[in-house]
PDB file of N, CA and C in Angstrom:
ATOM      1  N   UNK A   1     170.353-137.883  97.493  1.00  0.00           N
ATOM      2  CA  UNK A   1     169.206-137.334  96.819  1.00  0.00           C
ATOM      3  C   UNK A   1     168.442-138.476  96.182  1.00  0.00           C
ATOM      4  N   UNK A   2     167.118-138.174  96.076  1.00  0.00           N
ATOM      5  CA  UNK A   2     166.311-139.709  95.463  1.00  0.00           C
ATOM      6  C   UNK A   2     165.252-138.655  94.616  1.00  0.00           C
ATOM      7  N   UNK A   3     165.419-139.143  93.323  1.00  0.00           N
ATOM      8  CA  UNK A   3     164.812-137.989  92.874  1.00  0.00           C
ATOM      9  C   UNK A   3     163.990-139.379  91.843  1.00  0.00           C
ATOM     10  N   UNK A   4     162.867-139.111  91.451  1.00  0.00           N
ATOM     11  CA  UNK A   4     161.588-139.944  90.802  1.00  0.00           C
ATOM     12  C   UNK A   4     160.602-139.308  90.332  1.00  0.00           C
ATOM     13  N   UNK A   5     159.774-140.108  89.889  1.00  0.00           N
ATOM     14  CA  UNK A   5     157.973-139.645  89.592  1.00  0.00           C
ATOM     15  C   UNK A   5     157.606-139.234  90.864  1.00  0.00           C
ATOM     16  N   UNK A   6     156.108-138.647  90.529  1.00  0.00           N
ATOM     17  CA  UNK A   6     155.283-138.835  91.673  1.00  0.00           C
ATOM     18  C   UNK A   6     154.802-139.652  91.955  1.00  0.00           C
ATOM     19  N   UNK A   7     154.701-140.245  93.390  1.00  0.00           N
ATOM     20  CA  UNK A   7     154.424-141.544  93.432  1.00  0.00           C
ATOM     21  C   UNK A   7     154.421-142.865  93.209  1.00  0.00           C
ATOM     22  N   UNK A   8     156.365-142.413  92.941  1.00  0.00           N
ATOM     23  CA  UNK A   8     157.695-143.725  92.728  1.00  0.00           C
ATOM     24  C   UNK A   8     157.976-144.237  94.162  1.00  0.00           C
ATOM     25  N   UNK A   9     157.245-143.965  95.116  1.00  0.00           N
ATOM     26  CA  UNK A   9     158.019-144.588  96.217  1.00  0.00           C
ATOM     27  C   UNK A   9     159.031-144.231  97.125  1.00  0.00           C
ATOM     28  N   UNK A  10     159.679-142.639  96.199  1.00  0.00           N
ATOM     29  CA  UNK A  10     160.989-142.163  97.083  1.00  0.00           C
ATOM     30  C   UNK A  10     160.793-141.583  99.014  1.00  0.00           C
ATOM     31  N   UNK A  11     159.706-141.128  98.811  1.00  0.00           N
ATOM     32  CA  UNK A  11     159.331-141.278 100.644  1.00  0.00           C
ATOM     33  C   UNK A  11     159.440-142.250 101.381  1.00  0.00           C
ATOM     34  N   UNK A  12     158.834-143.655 100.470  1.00  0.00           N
ATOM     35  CA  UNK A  12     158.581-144.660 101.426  1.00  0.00           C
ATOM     36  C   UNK A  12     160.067-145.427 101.761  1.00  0.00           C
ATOM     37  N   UNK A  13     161.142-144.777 100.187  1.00  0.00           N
ATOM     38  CA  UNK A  13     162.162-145.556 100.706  1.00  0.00           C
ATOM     39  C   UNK A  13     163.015-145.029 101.840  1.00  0.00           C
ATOM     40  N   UNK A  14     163.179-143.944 101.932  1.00  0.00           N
ATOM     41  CA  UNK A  14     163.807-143.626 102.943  1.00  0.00           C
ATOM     42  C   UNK A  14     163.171-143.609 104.238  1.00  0.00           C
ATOM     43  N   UNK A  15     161.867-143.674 104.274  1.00  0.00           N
ATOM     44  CA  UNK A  15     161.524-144.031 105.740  1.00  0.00           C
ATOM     45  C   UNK A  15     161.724-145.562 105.772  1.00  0.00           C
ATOM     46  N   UNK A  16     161.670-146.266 104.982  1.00  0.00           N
ATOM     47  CA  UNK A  16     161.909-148.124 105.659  1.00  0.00           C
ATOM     48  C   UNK A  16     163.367-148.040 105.610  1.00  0.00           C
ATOM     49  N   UNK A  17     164.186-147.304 105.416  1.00  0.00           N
ATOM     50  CA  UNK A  17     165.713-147.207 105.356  1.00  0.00           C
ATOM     51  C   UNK A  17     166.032-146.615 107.108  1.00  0.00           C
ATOM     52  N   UNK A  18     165.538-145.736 106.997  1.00  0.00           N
ATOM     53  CA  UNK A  18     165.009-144.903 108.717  1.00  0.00           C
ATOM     54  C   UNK A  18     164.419-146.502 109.361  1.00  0.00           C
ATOM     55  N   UNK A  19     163.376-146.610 109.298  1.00  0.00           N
ATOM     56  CA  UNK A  19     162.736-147.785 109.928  1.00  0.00           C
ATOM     57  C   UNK A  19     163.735-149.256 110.725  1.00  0.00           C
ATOM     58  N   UNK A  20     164.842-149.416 109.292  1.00  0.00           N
ATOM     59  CA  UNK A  20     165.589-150.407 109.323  1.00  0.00           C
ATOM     60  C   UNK A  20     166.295-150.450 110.296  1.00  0.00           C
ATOM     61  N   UNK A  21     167.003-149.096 109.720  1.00  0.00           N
ATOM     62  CA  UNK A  21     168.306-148.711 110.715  1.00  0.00           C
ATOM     63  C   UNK A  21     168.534-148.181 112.194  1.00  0.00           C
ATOM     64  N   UNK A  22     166.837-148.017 112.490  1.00  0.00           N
ATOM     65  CA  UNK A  22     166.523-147.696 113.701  1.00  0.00           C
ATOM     66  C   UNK A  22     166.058-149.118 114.973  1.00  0.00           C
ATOM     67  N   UNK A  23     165.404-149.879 113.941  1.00  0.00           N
ATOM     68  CA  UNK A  23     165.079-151.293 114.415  1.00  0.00           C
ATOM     69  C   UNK A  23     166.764-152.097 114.553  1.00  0.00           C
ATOM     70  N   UNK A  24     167.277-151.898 113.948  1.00  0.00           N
ATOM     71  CA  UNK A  24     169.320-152.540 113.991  1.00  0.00           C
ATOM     72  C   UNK A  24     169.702-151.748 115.283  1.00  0.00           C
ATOM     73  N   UNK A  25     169.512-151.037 115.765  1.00  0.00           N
ATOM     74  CA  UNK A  25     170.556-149.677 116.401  1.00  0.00           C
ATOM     75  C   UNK A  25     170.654-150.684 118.106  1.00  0.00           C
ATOM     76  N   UNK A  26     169.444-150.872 118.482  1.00  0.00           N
ATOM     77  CA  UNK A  26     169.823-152.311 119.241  1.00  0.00           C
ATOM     78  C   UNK A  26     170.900-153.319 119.058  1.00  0.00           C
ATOM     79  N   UNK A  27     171.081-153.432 117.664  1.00  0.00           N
ATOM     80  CA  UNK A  27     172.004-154.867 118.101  1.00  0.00           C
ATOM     81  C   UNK A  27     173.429-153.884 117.876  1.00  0.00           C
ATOM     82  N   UNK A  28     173.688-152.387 118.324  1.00  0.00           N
ATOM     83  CA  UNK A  28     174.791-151.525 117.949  1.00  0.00           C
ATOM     84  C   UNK A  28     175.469-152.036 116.545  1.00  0.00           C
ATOM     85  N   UNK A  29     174.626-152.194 115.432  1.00  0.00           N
ATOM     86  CA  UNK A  29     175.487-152.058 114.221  1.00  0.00           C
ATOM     87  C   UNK A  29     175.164-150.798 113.543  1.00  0.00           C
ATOM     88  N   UNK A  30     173.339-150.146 113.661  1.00  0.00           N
ATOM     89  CA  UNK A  30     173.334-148.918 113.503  1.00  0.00           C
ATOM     90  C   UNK A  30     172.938-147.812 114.702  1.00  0.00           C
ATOM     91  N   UNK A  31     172.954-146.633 114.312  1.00  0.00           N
ATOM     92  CA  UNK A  31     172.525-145.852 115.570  1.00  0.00           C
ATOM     93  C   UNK A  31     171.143-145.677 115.311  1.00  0.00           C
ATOM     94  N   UNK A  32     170.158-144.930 115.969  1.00  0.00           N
ATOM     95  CA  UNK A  32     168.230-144.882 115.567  1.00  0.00           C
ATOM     96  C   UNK A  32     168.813-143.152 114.718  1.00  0.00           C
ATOM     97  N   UNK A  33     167.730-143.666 114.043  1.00  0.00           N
ATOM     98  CA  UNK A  33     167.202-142.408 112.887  1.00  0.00           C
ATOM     99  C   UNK A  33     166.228-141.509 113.097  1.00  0.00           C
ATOM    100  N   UNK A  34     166.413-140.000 113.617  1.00  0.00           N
ATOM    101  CA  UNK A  34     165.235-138.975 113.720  1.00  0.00           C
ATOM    102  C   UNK A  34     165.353-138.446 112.164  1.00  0.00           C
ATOM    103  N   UNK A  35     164.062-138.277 111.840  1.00  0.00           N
ATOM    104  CA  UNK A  35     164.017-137.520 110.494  1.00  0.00           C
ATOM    105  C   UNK A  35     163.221-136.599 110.580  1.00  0.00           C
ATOM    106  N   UNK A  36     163.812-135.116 110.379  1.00  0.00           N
ATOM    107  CA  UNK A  36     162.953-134.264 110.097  1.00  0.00           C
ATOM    108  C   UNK A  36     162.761-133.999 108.383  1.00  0.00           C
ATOM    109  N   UNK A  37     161.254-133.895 108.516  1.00  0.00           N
ATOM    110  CA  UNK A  37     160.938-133.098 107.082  1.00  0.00           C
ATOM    111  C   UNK A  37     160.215-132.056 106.677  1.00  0.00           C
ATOM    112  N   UNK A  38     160.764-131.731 105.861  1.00  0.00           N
ATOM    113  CA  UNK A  38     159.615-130.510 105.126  1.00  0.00           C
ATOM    114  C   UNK A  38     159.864-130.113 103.832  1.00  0.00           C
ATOM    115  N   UNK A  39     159.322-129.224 103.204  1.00  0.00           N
ATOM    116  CA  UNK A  39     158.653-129.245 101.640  1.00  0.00           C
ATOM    117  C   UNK A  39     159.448-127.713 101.511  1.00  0.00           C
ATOM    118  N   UNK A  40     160.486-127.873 100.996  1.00  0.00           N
ATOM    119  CA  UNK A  40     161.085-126.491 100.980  1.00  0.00           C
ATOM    120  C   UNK A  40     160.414-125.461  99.699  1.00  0.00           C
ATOM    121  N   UNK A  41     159.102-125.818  99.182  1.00  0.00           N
ATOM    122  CA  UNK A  41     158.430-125.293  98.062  1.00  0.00           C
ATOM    123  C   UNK A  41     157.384-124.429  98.736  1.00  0.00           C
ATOM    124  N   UNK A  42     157.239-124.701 100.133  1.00  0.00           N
ATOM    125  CA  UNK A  42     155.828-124.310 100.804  1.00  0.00           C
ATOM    126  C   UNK A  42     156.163-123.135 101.638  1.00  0.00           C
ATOM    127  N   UNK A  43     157.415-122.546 101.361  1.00  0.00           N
ATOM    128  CA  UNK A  43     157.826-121.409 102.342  1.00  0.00           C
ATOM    129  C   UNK A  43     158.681-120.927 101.211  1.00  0.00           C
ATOM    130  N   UNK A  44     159.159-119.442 101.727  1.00  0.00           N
ATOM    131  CA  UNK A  44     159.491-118.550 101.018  1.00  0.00           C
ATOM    132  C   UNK A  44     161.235-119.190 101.347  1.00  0.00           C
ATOM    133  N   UNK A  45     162.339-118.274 100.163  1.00  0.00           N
ATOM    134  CA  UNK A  45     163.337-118.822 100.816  1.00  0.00           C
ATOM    135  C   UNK A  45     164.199-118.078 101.304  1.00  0.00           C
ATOM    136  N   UNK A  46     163.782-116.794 102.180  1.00  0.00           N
ATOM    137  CA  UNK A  46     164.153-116.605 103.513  1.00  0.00           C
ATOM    138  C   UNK A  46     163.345-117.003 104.447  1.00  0.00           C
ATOM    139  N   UNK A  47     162.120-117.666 104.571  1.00  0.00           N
ATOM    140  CA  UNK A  47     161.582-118.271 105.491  1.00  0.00           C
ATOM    141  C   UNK A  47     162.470-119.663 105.855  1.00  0.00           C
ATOM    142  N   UNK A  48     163.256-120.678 104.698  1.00  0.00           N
ATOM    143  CA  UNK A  48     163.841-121.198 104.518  1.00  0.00           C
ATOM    144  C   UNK A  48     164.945-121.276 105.512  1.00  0.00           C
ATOM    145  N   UNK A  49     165.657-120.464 104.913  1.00  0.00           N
ATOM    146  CA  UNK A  49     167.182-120.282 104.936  1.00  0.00           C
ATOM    147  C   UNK A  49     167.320-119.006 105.715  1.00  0.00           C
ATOM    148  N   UNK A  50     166.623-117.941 106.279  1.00  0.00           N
ATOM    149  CA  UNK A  50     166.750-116.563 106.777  1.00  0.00           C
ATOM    150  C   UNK A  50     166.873-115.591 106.441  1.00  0.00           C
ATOM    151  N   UNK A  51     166.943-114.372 106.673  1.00  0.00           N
ATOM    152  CA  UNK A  51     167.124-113.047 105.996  1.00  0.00           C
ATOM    153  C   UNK A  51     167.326-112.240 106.588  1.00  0.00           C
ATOM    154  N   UNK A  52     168.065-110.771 106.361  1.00  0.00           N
ATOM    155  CA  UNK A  52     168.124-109.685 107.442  1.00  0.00           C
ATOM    156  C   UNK A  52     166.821-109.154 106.948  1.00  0.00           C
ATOM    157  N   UNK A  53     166.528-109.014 108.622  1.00  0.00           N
ATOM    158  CA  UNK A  53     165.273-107.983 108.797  1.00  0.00           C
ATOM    159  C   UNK A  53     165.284-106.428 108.188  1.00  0.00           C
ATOM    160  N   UNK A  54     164.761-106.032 107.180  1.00  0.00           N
ATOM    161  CA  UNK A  54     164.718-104.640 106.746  1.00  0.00           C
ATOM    162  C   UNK A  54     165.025-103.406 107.979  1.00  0.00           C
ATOM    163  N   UNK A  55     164.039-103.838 108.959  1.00  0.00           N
ATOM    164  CA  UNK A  55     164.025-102.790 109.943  1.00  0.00           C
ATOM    165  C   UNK A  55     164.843-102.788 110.919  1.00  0.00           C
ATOM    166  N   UNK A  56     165.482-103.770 110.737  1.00  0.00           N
ATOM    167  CA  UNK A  56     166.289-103.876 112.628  1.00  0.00           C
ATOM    168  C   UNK A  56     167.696-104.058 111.898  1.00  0.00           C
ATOM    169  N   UNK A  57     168.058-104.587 110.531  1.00  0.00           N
ATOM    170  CA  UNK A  57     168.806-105.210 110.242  1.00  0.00           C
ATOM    171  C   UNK A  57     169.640-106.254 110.843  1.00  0.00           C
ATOM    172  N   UNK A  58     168.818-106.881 111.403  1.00  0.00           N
ATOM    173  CA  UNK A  58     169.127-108.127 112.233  1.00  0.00           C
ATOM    174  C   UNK A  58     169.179-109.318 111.505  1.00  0.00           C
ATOM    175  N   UNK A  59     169.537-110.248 111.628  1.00  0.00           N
ATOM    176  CA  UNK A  59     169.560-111.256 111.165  1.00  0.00           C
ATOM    177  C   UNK A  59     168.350-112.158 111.841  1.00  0.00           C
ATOM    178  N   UNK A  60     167.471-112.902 110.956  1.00  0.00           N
ATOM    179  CA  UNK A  60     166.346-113.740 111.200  1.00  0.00           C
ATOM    180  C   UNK A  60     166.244-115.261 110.507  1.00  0.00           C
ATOM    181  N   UNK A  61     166.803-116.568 111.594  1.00  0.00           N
ATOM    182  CA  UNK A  61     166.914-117.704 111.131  1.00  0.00           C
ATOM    183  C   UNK A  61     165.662-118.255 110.961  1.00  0.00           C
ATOM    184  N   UNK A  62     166.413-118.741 109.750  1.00  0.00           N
ATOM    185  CA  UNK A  62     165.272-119.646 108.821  1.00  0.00           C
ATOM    186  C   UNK A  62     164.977-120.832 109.624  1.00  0.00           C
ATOM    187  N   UNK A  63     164.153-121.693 109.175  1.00  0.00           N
ATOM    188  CA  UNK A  63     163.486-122.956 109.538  1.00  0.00           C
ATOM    189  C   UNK A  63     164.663-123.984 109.237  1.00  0.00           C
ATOM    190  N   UNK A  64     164.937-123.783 108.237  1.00  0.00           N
ATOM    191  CA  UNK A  64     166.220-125.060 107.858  1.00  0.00           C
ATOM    192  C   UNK A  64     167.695-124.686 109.361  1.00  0.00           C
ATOM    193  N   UNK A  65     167.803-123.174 109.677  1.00  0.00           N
ATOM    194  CA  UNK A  65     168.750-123.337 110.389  1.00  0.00           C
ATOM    195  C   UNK A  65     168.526-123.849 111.497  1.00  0.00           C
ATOM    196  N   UNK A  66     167.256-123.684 112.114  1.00  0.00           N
ATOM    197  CA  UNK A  66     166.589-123.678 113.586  1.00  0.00           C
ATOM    198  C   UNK A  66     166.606-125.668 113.847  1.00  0.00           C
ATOM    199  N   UNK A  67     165.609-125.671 112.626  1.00  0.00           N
ATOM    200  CA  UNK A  67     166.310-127.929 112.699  1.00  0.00           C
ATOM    201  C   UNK A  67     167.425-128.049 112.837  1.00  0.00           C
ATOM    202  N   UNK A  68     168.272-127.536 112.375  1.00  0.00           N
ATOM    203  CA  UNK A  68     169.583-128.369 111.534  1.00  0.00           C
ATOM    204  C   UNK A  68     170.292-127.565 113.724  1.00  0.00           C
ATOM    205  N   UNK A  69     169.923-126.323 113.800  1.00  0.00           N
ATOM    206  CA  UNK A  69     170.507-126.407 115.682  1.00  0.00           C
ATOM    207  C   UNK A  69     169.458-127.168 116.681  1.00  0.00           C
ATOM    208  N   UNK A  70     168.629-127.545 116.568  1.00  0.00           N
ATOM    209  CA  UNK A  70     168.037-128.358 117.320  1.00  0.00           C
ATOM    210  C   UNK A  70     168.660-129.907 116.924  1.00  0.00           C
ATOM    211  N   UNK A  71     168.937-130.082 115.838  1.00  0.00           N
ATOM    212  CA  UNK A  71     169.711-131.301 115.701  1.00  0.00           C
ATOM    213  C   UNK A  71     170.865-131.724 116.260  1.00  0.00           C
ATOM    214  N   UNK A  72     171.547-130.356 116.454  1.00  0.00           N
ATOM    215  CA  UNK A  72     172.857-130.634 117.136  1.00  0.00           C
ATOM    216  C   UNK A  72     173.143-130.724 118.327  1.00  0.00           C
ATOM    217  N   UNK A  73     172.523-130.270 119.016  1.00  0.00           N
ATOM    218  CA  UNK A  73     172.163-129.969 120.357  1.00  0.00           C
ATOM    219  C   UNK A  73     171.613-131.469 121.004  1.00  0.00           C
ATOM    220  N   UNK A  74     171.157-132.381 120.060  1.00  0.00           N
ATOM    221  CA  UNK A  74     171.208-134.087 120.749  1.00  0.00           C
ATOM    222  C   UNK A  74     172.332-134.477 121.111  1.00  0.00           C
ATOM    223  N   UNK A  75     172.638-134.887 121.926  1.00  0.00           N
ATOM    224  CA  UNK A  75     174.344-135.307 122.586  1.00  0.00           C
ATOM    225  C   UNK A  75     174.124-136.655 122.064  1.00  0.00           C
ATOM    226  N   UNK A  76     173.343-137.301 121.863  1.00  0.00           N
ATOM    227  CA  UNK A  76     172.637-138.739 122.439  1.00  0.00           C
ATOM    228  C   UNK A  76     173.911-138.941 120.497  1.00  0.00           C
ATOM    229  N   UNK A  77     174.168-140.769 120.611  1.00  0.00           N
ATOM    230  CA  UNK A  77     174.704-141.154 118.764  1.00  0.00           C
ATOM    231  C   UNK A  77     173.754-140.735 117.992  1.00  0.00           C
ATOM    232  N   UNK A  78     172.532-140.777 118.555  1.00  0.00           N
ATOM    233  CA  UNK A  78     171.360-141.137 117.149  1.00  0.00           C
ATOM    234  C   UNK A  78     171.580-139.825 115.890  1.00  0.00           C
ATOM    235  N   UNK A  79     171.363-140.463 115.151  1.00  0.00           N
ATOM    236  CA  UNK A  79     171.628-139.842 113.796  1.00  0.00           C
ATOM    237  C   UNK A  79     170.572-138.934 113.352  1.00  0.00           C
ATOM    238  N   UNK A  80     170.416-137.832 113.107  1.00  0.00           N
ATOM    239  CA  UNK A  80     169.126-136.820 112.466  1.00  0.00           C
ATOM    240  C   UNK A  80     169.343-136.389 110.923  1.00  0.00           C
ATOM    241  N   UNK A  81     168.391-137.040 110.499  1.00  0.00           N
ATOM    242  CA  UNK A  81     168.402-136.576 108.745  1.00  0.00           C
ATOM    243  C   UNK A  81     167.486-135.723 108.604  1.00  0.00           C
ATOM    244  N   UNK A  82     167.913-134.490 108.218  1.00  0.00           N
ATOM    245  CA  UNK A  82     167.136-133.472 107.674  1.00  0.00           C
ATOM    246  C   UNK A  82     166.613-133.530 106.057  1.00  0.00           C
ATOM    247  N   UNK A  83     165.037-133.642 105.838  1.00  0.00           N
ATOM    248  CA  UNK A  83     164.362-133.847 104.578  1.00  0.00           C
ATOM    249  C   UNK A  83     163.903-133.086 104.141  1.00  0.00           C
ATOM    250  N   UNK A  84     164.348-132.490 102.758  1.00  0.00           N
ATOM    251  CA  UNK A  84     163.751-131.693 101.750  1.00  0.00           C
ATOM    252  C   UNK A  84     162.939-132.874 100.887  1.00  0.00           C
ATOM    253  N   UNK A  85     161.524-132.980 101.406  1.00  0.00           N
ATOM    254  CA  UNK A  85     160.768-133.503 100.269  1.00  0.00           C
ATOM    255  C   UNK A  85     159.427-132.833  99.965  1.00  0.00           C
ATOM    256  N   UNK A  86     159.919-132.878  98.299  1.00  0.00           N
ATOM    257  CA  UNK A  86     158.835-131.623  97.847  1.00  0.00           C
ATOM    258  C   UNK A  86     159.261-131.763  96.329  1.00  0.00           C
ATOM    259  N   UNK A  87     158.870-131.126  95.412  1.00  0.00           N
ATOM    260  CA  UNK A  87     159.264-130.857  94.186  1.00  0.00           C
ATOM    261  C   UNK A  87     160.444-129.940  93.916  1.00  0.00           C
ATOM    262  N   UNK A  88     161.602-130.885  92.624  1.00  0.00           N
ATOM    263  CA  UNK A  88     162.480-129.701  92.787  1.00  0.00           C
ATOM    264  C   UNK A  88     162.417-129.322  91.502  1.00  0.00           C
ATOM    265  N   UNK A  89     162.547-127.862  91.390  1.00  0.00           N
ATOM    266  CA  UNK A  89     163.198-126.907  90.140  1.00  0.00           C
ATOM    267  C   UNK A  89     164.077-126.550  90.080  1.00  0.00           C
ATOM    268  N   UNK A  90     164.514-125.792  88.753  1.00  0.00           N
ATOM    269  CA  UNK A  90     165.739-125.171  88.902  1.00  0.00           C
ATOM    270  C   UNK A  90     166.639-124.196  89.826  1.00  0.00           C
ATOM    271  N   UNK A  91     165.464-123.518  90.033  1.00  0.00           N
ATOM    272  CA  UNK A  91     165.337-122.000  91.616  1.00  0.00           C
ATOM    273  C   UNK A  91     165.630-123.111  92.546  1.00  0.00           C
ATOM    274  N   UNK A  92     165.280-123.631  93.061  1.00  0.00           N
ATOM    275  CA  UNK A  92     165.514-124.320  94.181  1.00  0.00           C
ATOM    276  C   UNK A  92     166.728-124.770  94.651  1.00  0.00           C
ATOM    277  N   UNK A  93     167.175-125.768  93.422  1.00  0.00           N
ATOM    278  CA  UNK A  93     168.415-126.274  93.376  1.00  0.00           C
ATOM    279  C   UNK A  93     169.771-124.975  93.234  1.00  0.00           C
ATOM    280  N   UNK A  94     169.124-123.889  92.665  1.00  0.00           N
ATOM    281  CA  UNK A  94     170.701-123.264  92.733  1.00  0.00           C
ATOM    282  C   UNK A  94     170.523-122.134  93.939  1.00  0.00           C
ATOM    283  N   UNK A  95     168.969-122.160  94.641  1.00  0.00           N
ATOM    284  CA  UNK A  95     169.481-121.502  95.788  1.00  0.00           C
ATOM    285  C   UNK A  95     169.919-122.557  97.040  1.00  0.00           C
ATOM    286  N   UNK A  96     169.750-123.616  97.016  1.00  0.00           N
ATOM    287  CA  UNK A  96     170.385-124.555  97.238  1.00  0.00           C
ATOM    288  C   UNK A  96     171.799-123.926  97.520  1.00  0.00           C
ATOM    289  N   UNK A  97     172.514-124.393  95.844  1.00  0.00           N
ATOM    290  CA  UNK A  97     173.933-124.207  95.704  1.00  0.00           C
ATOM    291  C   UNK A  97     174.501-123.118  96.450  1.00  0.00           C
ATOM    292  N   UNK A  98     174.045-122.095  96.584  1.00  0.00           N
ATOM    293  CA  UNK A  98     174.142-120.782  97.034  1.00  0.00           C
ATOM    294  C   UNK A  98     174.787-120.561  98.269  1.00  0.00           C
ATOM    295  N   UNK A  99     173.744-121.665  99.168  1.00  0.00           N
ATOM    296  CA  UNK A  99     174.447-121.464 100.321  1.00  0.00           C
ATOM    297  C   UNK A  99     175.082-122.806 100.899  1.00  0.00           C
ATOM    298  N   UNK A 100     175.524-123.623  99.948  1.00  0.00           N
ATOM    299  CA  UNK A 100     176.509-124.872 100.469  1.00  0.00           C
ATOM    300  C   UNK A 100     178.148-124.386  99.700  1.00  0.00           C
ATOM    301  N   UNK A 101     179.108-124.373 100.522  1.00  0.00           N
ATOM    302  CA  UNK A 101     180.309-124.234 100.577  1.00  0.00           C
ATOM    303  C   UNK A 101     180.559-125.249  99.386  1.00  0.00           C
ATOM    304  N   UNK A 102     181.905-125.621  99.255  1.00  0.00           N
ATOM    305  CA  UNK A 102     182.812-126.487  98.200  1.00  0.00           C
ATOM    306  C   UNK A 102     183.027-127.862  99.108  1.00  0.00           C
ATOM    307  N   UNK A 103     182.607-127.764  99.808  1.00  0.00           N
ATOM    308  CA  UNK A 103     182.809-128.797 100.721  1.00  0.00           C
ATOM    309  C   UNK A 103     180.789-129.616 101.064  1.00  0.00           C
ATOM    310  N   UNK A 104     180.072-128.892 100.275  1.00  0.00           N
ATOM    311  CA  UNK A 104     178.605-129.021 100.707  1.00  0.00           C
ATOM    312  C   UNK A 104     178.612-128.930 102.273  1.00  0.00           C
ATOM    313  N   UNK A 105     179.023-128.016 102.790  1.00  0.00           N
ATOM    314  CA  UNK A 105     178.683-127.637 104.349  1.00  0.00           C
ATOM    315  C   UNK A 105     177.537-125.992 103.784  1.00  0.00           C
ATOM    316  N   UNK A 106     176.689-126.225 105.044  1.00  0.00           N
ATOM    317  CA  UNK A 106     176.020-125.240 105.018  1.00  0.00           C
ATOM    318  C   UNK A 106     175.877-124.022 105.365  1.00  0.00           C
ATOM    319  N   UNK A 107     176.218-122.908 104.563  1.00  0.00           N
ATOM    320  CA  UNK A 107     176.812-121.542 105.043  1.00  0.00           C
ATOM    321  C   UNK A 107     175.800-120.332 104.910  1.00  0.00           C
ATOM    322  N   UNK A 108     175.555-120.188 106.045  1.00  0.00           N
ATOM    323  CA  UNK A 108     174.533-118.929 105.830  1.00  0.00           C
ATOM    324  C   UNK A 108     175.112-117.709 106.959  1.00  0.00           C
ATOM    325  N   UNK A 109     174.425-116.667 106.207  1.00  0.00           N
ATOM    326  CA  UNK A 109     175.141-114.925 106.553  1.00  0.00           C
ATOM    327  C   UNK A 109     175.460-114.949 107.735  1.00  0.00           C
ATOM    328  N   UNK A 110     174.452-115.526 108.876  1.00  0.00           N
ATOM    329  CA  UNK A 110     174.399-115.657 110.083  1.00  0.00           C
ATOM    330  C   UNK A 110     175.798-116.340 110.930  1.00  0.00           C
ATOM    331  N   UNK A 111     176.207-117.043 109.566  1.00  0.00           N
ATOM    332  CA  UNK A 111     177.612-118.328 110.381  1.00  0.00           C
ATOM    333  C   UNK A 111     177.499-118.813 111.052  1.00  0.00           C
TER     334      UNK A 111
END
């Protein structure tokens, strides 16, 4: 987590950290860095994270699950960091908590 002012720099560090470690991955000391991001403030948080559908009672994956399986689904080493950058509050952080296990693995209804 890199948590700062606005306009401390915490974006830029982790992309020249991404940048670095992707420019190294050639000489195999690191693997290349995909980063996805998004602003988990700008969507609702079952748009987020998912929700059962009222009407079908189906289950409907969120945006965070749909990256985080498109991430896995790379066979390839390269490494994918998924980015929450955005402003955080308190709501955020404990729906956060909510759905990370004791282990911070990510557990949603869907499994």
């Amino acid at each position: 987590m890199i948590v700062g002012p606005t306009g401390g720099g915490k974006s830029s560090n982790y992309r020249v950290l991404q940048h670095a470690m992707s420019s190294l991955s050639h000489q195999e000391r690191f693997e290349k860095v995909h980063v996805d991001v998004l602003n988990p403030k700008s969507i609702t948080m079952g748009q987020l994270y998912g929700y059962v559908d009222p009407q079908t009672t189906e289950w409907v994956d969120g945006v965070l699950a749909k990256l985080v399986l498109d991430c896995t689904k790379d066979e390839s080493p390269d490494l994918h960091w998924v980015m929450f950058d955005g402003p955080v509050d308190a709501l955020w952080i404990e729906n956060m908590n909510t759905v990370l296990d004791d282990n911070k693995k990510l557990c949603l209804n869907s499994g």
